[in-house]
C-alpha atoms as a PDB file:
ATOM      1  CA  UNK A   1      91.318 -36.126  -3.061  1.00  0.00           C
ATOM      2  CA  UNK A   2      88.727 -38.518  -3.806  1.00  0.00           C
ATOM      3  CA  UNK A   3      87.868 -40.580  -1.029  1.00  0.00           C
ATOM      4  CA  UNK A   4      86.438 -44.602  -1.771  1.00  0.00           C
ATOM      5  CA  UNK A   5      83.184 -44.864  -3.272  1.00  0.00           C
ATOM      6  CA  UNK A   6      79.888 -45.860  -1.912  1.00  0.00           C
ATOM      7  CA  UNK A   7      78.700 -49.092  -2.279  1.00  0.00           C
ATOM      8  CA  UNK A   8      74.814 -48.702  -1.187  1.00  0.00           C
ATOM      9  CA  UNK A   9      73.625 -48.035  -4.581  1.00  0.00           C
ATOM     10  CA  UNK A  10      74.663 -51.179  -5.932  1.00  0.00           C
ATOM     11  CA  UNK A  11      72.274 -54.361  -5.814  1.00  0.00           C
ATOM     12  CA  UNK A  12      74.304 -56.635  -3.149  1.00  0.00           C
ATOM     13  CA  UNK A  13      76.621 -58.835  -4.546  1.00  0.00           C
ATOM     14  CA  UNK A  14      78.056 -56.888  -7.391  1.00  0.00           C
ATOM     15  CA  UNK A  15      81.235 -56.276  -7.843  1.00  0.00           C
ATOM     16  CA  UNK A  16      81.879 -52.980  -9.910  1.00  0.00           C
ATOM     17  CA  UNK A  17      81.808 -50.872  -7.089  1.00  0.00           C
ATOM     18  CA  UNK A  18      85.738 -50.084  -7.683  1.00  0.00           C
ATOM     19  CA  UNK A  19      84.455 -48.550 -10.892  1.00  0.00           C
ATOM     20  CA  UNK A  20      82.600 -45.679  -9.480  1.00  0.00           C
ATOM     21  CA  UNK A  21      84.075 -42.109  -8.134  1.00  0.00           C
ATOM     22  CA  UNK A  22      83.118 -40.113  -5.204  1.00  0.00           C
ATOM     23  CA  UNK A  23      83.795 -36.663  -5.770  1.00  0.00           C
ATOM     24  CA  UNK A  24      84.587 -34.199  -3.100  1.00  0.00           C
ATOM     25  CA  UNK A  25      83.186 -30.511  -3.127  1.00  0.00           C
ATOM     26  CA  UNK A  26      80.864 -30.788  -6.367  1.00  0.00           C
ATOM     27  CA  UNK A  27      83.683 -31.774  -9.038  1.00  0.00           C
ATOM     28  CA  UNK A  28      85.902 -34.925  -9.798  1.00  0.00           C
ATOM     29  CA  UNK A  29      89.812 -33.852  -8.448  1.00  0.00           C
ATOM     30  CA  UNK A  30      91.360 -36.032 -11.189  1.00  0.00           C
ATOM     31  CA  UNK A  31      88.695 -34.489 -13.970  1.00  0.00           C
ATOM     32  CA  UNK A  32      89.912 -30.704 -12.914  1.00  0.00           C
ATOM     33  CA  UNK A  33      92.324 -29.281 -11.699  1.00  0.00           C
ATOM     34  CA  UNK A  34      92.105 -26.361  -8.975  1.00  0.00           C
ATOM     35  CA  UNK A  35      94.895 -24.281  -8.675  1.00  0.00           C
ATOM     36  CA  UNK A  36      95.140 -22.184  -5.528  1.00  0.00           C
ATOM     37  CA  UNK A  37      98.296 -20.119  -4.138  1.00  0.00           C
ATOM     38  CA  UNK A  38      99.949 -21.523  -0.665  1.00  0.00           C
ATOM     39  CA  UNK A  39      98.244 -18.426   1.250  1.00  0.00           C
ATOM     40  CA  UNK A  40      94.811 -18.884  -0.535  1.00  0.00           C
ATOM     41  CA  UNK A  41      94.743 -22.844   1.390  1.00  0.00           C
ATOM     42  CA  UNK A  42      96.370 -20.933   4.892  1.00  0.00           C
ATOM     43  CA  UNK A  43      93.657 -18.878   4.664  1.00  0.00           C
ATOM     44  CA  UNK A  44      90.850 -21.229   3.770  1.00  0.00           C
ATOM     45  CA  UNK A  45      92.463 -24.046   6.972  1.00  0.00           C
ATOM     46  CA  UNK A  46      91.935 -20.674   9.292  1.00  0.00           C
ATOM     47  CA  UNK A  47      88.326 -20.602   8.406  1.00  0.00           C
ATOM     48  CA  UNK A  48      87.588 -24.183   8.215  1.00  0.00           C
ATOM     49  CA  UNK A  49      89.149 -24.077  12.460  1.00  0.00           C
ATOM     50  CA  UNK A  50      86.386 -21.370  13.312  1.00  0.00           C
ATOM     51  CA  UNK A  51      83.523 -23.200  11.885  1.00  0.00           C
ATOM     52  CA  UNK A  52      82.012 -25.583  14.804  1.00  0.00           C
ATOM     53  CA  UNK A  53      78.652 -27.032  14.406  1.00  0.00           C
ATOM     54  CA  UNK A  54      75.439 -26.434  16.309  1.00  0.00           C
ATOM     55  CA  UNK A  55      75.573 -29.854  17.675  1.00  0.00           C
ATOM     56  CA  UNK A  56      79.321 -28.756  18.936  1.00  0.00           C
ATOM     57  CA  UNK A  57      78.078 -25.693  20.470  1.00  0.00           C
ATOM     58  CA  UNK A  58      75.360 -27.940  22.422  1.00  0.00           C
ATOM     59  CA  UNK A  59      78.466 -30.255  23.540  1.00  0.00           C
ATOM     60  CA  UNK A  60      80.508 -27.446  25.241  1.00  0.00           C
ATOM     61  CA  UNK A  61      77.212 -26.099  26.822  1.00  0.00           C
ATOM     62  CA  UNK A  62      76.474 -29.889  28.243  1.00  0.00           C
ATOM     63  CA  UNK A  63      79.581 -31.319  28.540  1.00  0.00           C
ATOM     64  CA  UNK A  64      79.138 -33.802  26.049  1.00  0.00           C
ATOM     65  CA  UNK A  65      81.442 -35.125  23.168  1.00  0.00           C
ATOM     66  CA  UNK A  66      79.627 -33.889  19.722  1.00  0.00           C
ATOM     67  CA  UNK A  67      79.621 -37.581  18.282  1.00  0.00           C
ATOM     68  CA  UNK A  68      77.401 -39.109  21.424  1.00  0.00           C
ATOM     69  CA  UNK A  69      75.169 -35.822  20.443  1.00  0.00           C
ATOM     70  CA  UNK A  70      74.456 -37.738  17.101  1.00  0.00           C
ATOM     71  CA  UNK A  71      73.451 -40.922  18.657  1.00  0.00           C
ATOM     72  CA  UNK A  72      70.075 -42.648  19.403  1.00  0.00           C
ATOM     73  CA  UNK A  73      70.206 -42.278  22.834  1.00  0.00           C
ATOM     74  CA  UNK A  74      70.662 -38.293  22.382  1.00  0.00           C
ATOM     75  CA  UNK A  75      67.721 -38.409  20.587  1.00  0.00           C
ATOM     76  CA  UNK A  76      65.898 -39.854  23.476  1.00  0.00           C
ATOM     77  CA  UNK A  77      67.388 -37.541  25.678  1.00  0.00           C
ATOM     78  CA  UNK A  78      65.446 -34.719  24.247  1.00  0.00           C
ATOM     79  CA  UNK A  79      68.044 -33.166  22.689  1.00  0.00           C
ATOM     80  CA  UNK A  80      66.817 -32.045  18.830  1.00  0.00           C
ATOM     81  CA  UNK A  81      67.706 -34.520  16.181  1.00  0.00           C
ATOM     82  CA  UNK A  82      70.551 -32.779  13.429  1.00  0.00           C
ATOM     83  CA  UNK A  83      68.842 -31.607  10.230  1.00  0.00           C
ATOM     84  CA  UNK A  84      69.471 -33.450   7.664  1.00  0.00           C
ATOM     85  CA  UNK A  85      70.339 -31.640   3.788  1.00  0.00           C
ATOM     86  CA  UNK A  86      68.081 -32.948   1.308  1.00  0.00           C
ATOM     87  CA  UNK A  87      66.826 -31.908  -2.640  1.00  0.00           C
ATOM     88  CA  UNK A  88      63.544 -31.487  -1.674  1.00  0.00           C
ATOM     89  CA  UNK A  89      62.985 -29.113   1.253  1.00  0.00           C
ATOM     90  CA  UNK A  90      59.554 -28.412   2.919  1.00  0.00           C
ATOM     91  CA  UNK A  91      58.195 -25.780   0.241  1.00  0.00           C
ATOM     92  CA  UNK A  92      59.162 -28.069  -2.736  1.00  0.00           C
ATOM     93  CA  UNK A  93      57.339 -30.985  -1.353  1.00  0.00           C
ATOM     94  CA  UNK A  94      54.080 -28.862  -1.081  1.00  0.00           C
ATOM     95  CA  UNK A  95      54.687 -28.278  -4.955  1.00  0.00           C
ATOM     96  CA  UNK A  96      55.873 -32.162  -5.701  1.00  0.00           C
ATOM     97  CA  UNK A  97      51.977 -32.641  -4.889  1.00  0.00           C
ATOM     98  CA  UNK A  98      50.714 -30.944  -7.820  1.00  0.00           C
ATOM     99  CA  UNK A  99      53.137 -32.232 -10.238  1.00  0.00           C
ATOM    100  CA  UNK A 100      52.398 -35.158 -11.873  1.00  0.00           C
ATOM    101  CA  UNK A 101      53.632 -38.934 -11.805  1.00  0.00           C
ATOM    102  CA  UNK A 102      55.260 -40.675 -15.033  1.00  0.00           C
ATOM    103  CA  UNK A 103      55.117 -43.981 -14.808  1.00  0.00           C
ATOM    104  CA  UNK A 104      57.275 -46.040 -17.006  1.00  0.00           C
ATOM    105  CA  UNK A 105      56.992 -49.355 -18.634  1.00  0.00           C
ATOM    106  CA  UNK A 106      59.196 -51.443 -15.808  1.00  0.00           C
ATOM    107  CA  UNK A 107      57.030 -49.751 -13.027  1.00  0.00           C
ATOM    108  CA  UNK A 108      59.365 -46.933 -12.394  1.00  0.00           C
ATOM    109  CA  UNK A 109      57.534 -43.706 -10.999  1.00  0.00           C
ATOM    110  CA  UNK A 110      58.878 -39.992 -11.170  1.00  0.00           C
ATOM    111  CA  UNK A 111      57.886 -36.386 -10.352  1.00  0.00           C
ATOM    112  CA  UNK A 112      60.158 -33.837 -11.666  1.00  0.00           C
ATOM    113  CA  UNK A 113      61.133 -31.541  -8.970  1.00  0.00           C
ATOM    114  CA  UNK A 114      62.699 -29.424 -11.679  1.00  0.00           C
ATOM    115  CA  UNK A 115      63.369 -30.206 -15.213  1.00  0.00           C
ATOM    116  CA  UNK A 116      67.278 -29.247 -16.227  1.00  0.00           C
ATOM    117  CA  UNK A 117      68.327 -27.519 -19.112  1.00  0.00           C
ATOM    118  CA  UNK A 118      71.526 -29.385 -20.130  1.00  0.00           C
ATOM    119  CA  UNK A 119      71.697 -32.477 -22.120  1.00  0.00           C
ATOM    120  CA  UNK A 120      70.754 -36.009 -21.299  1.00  0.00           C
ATOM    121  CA  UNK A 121      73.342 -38.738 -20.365  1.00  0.00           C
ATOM    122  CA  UNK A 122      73.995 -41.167 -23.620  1.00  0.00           C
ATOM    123  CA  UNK A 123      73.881 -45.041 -22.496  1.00  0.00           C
ATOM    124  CA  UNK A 124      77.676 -45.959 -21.627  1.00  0.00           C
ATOM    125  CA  UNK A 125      78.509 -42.287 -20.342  1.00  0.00           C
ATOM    126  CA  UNK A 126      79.832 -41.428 -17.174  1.00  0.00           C
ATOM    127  CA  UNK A 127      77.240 -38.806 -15.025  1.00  0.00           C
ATOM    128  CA  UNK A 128      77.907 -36.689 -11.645  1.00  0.00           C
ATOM    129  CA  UNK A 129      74.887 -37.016  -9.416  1.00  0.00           C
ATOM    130  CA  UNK A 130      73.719 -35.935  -5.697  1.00  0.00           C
ATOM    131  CA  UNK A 131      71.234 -38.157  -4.390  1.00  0.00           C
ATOM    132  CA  UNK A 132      68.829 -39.084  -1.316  1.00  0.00           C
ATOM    133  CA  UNK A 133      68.111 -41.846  -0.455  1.00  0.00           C
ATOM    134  CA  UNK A 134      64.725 -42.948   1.421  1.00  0.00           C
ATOM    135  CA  UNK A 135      62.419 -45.837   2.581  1.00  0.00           C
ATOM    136  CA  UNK A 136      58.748 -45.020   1.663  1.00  0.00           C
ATOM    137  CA  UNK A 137      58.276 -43.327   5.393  1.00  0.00           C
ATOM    138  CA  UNK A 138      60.881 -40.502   4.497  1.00  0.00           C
ATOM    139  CA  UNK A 139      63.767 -41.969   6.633  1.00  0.00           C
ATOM    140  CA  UNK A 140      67.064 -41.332   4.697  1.00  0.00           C
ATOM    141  CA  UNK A 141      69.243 -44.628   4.629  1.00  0.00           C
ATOM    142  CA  UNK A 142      71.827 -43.195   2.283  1.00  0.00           C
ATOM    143  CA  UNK A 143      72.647 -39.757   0.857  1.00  0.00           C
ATOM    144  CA  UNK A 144      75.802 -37.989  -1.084  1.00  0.00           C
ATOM    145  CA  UNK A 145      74.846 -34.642   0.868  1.00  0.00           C
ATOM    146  CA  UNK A 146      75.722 -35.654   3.828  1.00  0.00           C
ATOM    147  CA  UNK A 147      79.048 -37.255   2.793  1.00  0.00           C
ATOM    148  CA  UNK A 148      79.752 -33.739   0.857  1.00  0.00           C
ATOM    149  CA  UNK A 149      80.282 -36.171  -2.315  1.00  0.00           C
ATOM    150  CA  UNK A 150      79.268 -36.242  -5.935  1.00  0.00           C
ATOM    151  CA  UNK A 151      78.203 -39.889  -7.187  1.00  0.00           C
ATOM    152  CA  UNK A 152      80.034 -40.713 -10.196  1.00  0.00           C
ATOM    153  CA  UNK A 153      78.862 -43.969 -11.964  1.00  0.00           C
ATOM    154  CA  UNK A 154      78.245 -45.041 -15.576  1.00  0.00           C
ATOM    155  CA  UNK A 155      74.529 -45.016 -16.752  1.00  0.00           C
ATOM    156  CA  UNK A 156      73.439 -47.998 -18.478  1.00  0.00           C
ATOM    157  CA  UNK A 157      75.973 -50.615 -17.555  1.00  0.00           C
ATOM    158  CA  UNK A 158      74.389 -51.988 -14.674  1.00  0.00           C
ATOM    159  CA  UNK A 159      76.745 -50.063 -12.159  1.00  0.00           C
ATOM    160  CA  UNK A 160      73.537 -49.162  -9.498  1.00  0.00           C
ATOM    161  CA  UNK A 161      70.441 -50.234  -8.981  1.00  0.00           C
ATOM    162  CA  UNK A 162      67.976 -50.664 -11.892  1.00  0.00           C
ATOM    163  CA  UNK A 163      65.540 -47.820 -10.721  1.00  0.00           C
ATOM    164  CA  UNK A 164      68.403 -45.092 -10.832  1.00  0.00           C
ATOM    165  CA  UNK A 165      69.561 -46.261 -13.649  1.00  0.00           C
ATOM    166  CA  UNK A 166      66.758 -46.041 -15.544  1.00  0.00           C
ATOM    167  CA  UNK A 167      65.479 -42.651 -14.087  1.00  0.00           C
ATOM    168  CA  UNK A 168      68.475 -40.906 -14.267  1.00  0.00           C
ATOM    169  CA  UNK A 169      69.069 -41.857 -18.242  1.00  0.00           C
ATOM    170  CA  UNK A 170      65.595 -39.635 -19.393  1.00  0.00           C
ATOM    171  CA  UNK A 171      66.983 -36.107 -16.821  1.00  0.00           C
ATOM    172  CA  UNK A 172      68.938 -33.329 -18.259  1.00  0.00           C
ATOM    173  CA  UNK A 173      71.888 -31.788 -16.640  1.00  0.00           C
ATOM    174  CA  UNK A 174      70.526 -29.192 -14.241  1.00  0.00           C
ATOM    175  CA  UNK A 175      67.251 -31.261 -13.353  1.00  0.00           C
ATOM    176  CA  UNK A 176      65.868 -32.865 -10.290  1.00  0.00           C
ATOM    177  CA  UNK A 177      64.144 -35.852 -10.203  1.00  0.00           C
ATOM    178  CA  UNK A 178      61.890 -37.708  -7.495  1.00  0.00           C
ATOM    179  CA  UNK A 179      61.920 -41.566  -8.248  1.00  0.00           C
ATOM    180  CA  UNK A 180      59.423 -44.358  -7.152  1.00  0.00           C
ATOM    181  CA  UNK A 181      61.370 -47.448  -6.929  1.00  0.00           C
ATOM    182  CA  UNK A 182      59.572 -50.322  -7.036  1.00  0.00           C
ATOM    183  CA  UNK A 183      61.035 -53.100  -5.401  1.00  0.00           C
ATOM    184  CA  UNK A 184      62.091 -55.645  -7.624  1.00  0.00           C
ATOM    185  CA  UNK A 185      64.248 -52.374  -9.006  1.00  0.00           C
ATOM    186  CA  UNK A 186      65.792 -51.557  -6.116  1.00  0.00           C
ATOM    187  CA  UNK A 187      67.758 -54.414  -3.854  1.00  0.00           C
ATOM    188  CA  UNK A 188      66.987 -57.657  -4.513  1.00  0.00           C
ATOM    189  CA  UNK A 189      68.760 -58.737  -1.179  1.00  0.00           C
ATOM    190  CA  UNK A 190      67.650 -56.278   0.574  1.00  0.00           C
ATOM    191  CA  UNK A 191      70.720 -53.497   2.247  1.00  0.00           C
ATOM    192  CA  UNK A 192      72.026 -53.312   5.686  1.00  0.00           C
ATOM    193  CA  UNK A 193      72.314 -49.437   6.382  1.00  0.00           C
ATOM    194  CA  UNK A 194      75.179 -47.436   8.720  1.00  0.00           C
ATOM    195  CA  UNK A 195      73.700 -47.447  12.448  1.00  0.00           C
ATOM    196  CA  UNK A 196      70.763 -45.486  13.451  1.00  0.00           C
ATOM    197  CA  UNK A 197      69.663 -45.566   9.699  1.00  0.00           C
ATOM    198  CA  UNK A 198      66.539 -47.795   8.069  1.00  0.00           C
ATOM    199  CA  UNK A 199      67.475 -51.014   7.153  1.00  0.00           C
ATOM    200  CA  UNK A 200      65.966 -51.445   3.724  1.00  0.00           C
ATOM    201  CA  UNK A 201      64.013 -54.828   3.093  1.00  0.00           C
ATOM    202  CA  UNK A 202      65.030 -57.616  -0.207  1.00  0.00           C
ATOM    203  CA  UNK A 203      62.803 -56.258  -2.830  1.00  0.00           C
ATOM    204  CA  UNK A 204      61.543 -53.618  -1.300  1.00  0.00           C
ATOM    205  CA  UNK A 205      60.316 -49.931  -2.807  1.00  0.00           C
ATOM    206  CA  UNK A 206      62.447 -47.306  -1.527  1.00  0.00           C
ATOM    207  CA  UNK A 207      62.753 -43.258  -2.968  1.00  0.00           C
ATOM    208  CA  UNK A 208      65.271 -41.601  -4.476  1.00  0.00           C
ATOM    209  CA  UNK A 209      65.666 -37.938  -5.209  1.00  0.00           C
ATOM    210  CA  UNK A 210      68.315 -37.056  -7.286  1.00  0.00           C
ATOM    211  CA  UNK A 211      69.909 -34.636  -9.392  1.00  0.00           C
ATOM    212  CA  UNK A 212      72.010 -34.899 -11.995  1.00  0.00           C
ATOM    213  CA  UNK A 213      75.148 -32.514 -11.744  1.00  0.00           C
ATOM    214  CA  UNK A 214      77.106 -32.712 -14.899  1.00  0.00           C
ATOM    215  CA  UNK A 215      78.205 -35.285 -17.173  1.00  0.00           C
ATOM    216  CA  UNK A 216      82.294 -35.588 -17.436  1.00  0.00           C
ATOM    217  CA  UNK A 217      82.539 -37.445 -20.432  1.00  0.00           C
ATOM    218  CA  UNK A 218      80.523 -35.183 -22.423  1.00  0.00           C
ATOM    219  CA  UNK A 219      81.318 -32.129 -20.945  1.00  0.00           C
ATOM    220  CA  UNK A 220      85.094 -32.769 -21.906  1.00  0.00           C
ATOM    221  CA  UNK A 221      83.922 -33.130 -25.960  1.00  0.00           C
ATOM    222  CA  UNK A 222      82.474 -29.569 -25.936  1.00  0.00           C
END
Protein backbone atom coordinates (compact mmCIF):
# COMPACT_ATOMS: atom_id res chain seq x y z
CA UNK A 1 0.00 0.00 0.00
CA UNK A 2 1.23 3.31 -0.73
CA UNK A 3 1.90 5.24 2.18
CA UNK A 4 1.48 9.55 1.98
CA UNK A 5 3.92 11.28 -0.01
CA UNK A 6 6.82 13.40 0.89
CA UNK A 7 6.57 16.85 0.94
CA UNK A 8 10.46 17.98 1.21
CA UNK A 9 10.94 18.21 -2.41
CA UNK A 10 8.50 20.77 -2.92
CA UNK A 11 9.46 24.62 -2.63
CA UNK A 12 7.44 25.58 0.75
CA UNK A 13 4.20 26.76 0.25
CA UNK A 14 2.96 24.70 -2.61
CA UNK A 15 0.24 22.89 -2.58
CA UNK A 16 0.40 19.85 -5.09
CA UNK A 17 1.95 17.68 -2.79
CA UNK A 18 -1.41 15.41 -2.79
CA UNK A 19 -0.47 14.88 -6.42
CA UNK A 20 2.61 12.90 -5.95
CA UNK A 21 2.97 8.92 -5.07
CA UNK A 22 5.30 7.20 -2.80
CA UNK A 23 5.85 3.85 -3.89
CA UNK A 24 6.73 1.02 -1.64
CA UNK A 25 9.37 -1.74 -2.63
CA UNK A 26 10.54 -0.20 -6.13
CA UNK A 27 7.00 -0.19 -8.00
CA UNK A 28 3.64 1.83 -7.72
CA UNK A 29 0.88 -0.89 -5.91
CA UNK A 30 -1.99 0.73 -7.85
CA UNK A 31 0.29 0.72 -11.31
CA UNK A 32 0.89 -3.32 -10.80
CA UNK A 33 -0.43 -5.73 -9.46
CA UNK A 34 1.53 -8.56 -7.44
CA UNK A 35 -0.10 -11.62 -7.04
CA UNK A 36 1.24 -13.95 -4.36
CA UNK A 37 -0.46 -17.26 -2.84
CA UNK A 38 -1.62 -17.02 1.08
CA UNK A 39 1.54 -19.32 2.02
CA UNK A 40 4.00 -17.31 -0.24
CA UNK A 41 3.04 -13.90 2.36
CA UNK A 42 3.16 -16.66 5.67
CA UNK A 43 6.31 -17.38 4.56
CA UNK A 44 7.71 -14.01 3.63
CA UNK A 45 5.99 -12.45 7.56
CA UNK A 46 8.30 -15.52 9.05
CA UNK A 47 11.33 -14.02 7.52
CA UNK A 48 10.60 -10.45 7.89
CA UNK A 49 10.28 -11.62 12.25
CA UNK A 50 13.98 -13.03 12.04
CA UNK A 51 15.50 -10.05 10.49
CA UNK A 52 16.66 -7.57 13.49
CA UNK A 53 19.02 -4.83 12.77
CA UNK A 54 22.58 -4.25 13.90
CA UNK A 55 21.51 -1.35 15.90
CA UNK A 56 18.88 -4.01 17.59
CA UNK A 57 21.52 -6.43 18.25
CA UNK A 58 23.58 -3.48 20.07
CA UNK A 59 20.21 -2.78 22.16
CA UNK A 60 19.86 -6.34 23.64
CA UNK A 61 23.70 -6.36 24.30
CA UNK A 62 23.28 -2.77 26.26
CA UNK A 63 20.03 -2.79 27.39
CA UNK A 64 18.88 -0.10 25.39
CA UNK A 65 15.62 0.45 23.29
CA UNK A 66 16.87 0.43 19.39
CA UNK A 67 15.13 3.93 18.72
CA UNK A 68 17.30 5.90 21.63
CA UNK A 69 20.30 3.94 19.64
CA UNK A 70 19.39 6.31 16.66
CA UNK A 71 19.47 9.45 18.59
CA UNK A 72 22.02 12.32 19.02
CA UNK A 73 22.88 11.58 22.28
CA UNK A 74 23.86 7.83 21.16
CA UNK A 75 26.01 9.33 18.92
CA UNK A 76 27.80 11.09 21.65
CA UNK A 77 27.88 8.15 23.60
CA UNK A 78 30.33 6.54 21.32
CA UNK A 79 28.21 4.23 20.00
CA UNK A 80 28.78 4.11 15.83
CA UNK A 81 26.41 6.26 13.92
CA UNK A 82 23.85 3.80 11.45
CA UNK A 83 25.04 3.77 7.83
CA UNK A 84 23.15 5.44 5.83
CA UNK A 85 22.11 3.85 1.90
CA UNK A 86 23.02 6.21 -0.65
CA UNK A 87 23.57 6.19 -4.89
CA UNK A 88 26.90 7.06 -4.64
CA UNK A 89 29.01 4.84 -2.38
CA UNK A 90 32.75 5.44 -1.53
CA UNK A 91 34.30 3.89 -4.87
CA UNK A 92 31.84 5.87 -7.12
CA UNK A 93 32.71 9.12 -5.56
CA UNK A 94 36.49 8.51 -6.31
CA UNK A 95 35.22 8.13 -10.04
CA UNK A 96 32.51 11.24 -9.80
CA UNK A 97 36.01 13.19 -9.64
CA UNK A 98 37.06 12.47 -13.02
CA UNK A 99 33.82 12.89 -14.66
CA UNK A 100 32.97 16.01 -15.81
CA UNK A 101 30.46 18.92 -14.79
CA UNK A 102 27.56 20.16 -17.27
CA UNK A 103 26.50 23.19 -16.44
CA UNK A 104 23.26 24.40 -17.77
CA UNK A 105 21.86 27.68 -18.75
CA UNK A 106 19.80 28.38 -15.22
CA UNK A 107 23.05 27.45 -13.26
CA UNK A 108 22.18 23.87 -12.77
CA UNK A 109 25.38 21.56 -12.38
CA UNK A 110 25.53 17.66 -13.01
CA UNK A 111 27.98 14.72 -13.10
CA UNK A 112 26.59 11.61 -14.44
CA UNK A 113 27.24 8.85 -12.11
CA UNK A 114 25.98 6.57 -14.84
CA UNK A 115 24.22 7.36 -17.97
CA UNK A 116 20.84 4.99 -18.42
CA UNK A 117 19.85 3.29 -21.34
CA UNK A 118 16.04 3.78 -21.38
CA UNK A 119 14.23 6.71 -22.67
CA UNK A 120 13.95 10.21 -21.37
CA UNK A 121 10.84 11.53 -19.47
CA UNK A 122 8.54 13.80 -22.02
CA UNK A 123 7.45 17.24 -20.21
CA UNK A 124 3.93 16.42 -18.50
CA UNK A 125 4.89 12.62 -17.82
CA UNK A 126 4.80 10.97 -14.69
CA UNK A 127 8.64 9.44 -13.60
CA UNK A 128 9.67 6.90 -10.62
CA UNK A 129 12.78 8.21 -8.96
CA UNK A 130 15.15 7.33 -5.80
CA UNK A 131 16.85 10.22 -4.57
CA UNK A 132 19.40 11.74 -1.87
CA UNK A 133 19.21 14.44 -0.64
CA UNK A 134 22.28 16.64 0.77
CA UNK A 135 23.53 20.09 2.02
CA UNK A 136 26.90 20.95 0.30
CA UNK A 137 28.87 19.22 3.49
CA UNK A 138 27.39 15.69 2.56
CA UNK A 139 24.78 15.61 5.43
CA UNK A 140 21.60 13.88 4.04
CA UNK A 141 18.40 15.98 5.01
CA UNK A 142 16.05 13.86 2.94
CA UNK A 143 16.27 10.55 1.06
CA UNK A 144 13.64 7.86 -0.58
CA UNK A 145 16.24 5.02 0.49
CA UNK A 146 15.80 5.27 3.70
CA UNK A 147 11.97 5.46 3.61
CA UNK A 148 12.19 2.18 1.20
CA UNK A 149 10.02 4.50 -1.29
CA UNK A 150 10.02 5.35 -4.95
CA UNK A 151 9.29 9.22 -5.65
CA UNK A 152 6.60 9.52 -8.06
CA UNK A 153 5.99 13.14 -9.35
CA UNK A 154 5.25 14.73 -12.74
CA UNK A 155 8.29 16.36 -14.56
CA UNK A 156 7.72 19.68 -15.85
CA UNK A 157 4.69 20.92 -13.99
CA UNK A 158 6.30 22.52 -11.24
CA UNK A 159 5.53 19.55 -8.76
CA UNK A 160 9.39 19.78 -6.95
CA UNK A 161 11.88 21.96 -6.81
CA UNK A 162 13.21 23.67 -9.99
CA UNK A 163 16.74 21.97 -9.85
CA UNK A 164 15.18 18.33 -9.96
CA UNK A 165 13.02 19.21 -12.24
CA UNK A 166 15.14 20.35 -14.62
CA UNK A 167 17.92 17.66 -14.10
CA UNK A 168 15.86 14.86 -14.07
CA UNK A 169 14.00 15.89 -17.61
CA UNK A 170 17.65 15.42 -19.78
CA UNK A 171 18.37 11.39 -17.72
CA UNK A 172 17.32 8.22 -19.29
CA UNK A 173 15.67 5.45 -17.48
CA UNK A 174 18.45 3.41 -15.92
CA UNK A 175 20.81 6.54 -15.26
CA UNK A 176 22.19 8.24 -12.26
CA UNK A 177 22.63 11.65 -11.91
CA UNK A 178 24.60 13.97 -9.36
CA UNK A 179 22.94 17.53 -9.34
CA UNK A 180 24.38 20.98 -8.20
CA UNK A 181 21.53 22.95 -7.03
CA UNK A 182 22.03 26.31 -6.91
CA UNK A 183 20.08 28.05 -4.53
CA UNK A 184 17.63 30.16 -5.99
CA UNK A 185 16.60 26.45 -7.56
CA UNK A 186 16.23 24.78 -4.65
CA UNK A 187 13.95 26.33 -1.56
CA UNK A 188 13.26 29.65 -1.71
CA UNK A 189 12.08 29.56 2.04
CA UNK A 190 14.43 27.60 3.05
CA UNK A 191 13.15 23.65 4.69
CA UNK A 192 12.89 22.59 8.21
CA UNK A 193 14.27 18.89 8.19
CA UNK A 194 13.04 15.66 10.58
CA UNK A 195 15.27 15.90 13.91
CA UNK A 196 18.88 15.22 13.96
CA UNK A 197 18.91 16.13 10.15
CA UNK A 198 20.46 19.60 8.44
CA UNK A 199 18.19 22.23 8.35
CA UNK A 200 18.53 23.59 4.85
CA UNK A 201 18.85 27.52 4.53
CA UNK A 202 16.08 29.97 2.07
CA UNK A 203 17.94 29.93 -1.12
CA UNK A 204 20.43 27.89 -0.39
CA UNK A 205 22.55 25.21 -2.77
CA UNK A 206 21.95 21.83 -1.66
CA UNK A 207 22.85 18.18 -3.77
CA UNK A 208 20.85 15.80 -5.08
CA UNK A 209 21.70 12.40 -6.42
CA UNK A 210 19.16 10.72 -8.11
CA UNK A 211 18.13 8.09 -10.31
CA UNK A 212 15.52 7.74 -12.38
CA UNK A 213 13.68 4.26 -12.03
CA UNK A 214 11.08 3.96 -14.67
CA UNK A 215 8.57 6.08 -16.17
CA UNK A 216 4.74 4.70 -15.61
CA UNK A 217 3.09 6.59 -18.10
CA UNK A 218 5.26 5.57 -20.82
CA UNK A 219 6.06 2.33 -19.84
CA UNK A 220 2.21 1.45 -19.95
CA UNK A 221 2.13 2.68 -24.01
CA UNK A 222 4.77 0.04 -24.93
Amino acid sequence: MASAPSSLLLPLGSSSAKSHVAVSNGRAQGLIVSCSSSKTRKHSERLNNLVISRRDVMGLLFGVPSILLNSPDAYSAGLPPEEKPKLCDDACEKELENVPMVTTESGLKYKDIKVGSGPSPPVGFQVAANYVAMVPSGQIFDSSLEKGQLYIFRVGSGQVIKGLDEGILTMKVGGKRRLYIPGELAFPKGLTSAPGRPRVAPSSPIVFDVSLEYIPGLEDEE
